[in-house]
Protein backbone atom coordinates (compact mmCIF):
# COMPACT_ATOMS: atom_id res chain seq x y z
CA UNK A 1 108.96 168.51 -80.91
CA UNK A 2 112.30 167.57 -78.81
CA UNK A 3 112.99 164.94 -80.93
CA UNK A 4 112.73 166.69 -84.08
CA UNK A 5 114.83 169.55 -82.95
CA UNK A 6 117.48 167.16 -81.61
CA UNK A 7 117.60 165.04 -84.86
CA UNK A 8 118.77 168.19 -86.89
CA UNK A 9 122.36 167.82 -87.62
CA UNK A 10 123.38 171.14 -88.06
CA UNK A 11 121.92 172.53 -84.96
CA UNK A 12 124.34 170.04 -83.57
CA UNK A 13 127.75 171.96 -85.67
CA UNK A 14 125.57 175.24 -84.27
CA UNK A 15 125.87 174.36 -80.83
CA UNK A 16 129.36 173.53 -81.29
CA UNK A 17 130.23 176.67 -82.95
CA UNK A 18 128.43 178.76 -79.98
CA UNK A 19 130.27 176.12 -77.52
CA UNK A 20 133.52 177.05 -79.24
CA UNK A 21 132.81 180.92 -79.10
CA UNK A 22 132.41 180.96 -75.46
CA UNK A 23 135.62 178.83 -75.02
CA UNK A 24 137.58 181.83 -76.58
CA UNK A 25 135.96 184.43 -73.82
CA UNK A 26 136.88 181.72 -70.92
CA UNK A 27 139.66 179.49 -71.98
CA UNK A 28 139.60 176.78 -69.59
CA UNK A 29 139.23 173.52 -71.84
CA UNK A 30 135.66 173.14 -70.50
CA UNK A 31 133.41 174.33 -73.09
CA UNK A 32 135.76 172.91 -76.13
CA UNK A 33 135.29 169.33 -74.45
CA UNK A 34 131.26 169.94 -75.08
CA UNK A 35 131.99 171.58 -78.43
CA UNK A 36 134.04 168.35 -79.50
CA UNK A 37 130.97 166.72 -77.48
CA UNK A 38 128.03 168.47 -79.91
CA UNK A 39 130.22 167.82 -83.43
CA UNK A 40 130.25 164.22 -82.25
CA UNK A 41 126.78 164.21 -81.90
CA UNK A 42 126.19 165.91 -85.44
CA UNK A 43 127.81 163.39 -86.84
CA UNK A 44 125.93 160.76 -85.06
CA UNK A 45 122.65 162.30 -86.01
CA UNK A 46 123.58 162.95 -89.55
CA UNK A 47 124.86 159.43 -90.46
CA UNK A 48 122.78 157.30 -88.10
CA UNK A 49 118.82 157.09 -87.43
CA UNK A 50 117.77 159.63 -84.62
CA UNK A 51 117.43 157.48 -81.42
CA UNK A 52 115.08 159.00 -78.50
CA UNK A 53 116.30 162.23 -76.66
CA UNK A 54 117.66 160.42 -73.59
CA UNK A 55 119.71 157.99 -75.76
CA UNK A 56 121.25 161.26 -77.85
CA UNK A 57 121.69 163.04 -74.25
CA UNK A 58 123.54 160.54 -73.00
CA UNK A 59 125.86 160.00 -75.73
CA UNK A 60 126.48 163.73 -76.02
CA UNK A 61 127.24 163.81 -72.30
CA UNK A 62 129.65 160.60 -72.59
CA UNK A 63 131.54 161.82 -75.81
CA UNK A 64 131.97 165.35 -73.98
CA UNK A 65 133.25 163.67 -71.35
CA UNK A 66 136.06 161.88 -73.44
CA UNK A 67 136.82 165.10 -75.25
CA UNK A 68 137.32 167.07 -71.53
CA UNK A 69 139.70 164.07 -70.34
CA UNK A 70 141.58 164.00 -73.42
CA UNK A 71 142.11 167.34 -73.90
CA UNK A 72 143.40 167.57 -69.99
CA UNK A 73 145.59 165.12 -70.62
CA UNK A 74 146.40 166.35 -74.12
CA UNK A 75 147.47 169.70 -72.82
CA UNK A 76 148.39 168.94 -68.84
CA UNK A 77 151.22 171.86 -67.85
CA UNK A 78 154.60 171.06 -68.34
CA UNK A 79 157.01 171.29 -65.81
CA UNK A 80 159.44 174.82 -66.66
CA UNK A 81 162.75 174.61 -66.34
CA UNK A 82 163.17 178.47 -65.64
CA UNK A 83 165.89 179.01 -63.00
CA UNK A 84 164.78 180.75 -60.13
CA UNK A 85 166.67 183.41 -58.36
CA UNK A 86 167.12 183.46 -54.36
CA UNK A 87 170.14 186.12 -54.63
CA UNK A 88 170.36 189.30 -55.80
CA UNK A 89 173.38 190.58 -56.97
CA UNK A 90 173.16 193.71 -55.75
CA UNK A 91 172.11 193.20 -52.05
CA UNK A 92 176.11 192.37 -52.23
């Protein structure tokens, strides 16, 4: 039953679409990294032969992993160069 579910390849863009709904509500880079993670794995499933559950697992969990890392480094903060202000003119 797993395997049959797991072997679908658009439950796979599903996931990723309900992945990349709950990255809107908490924007933290998490949940796009397993969205990028599941349309990795649709692609896998549609183009190759549907290996066991463990083997699909584990390359969802490695791909999502790459996605996450690349996506931190991708977007890391910037350094400003806003000016900051110690004195205030008017305490003159």
């Amino acid at each position: 039953m797993m395997t049959a579910l797991l072997g679908i390849w658009w439950l796979w863009i599903a996931i990723a679409i309900v992945l990349g709904l709950i990255e809107l509500v908490a924007p933290s880079f998490i949940f796009l990294g397993f969205s990028l993670g599941a349309l990795a794995t649709s692609a896998f499933v549609g183009l190759a032969d549907v290996p066991s559950p463990p083997v699909l697992m584990a390359f969802f969990a490695v791909v999502s992993l790459l996605a996450w890392v690349g996506l931190r480094v991708a977007f890391r903060r910037q350094s400003s160069d806003a000016k900051i202000i110690t004195h205030d003119i008017n305490d003159d």
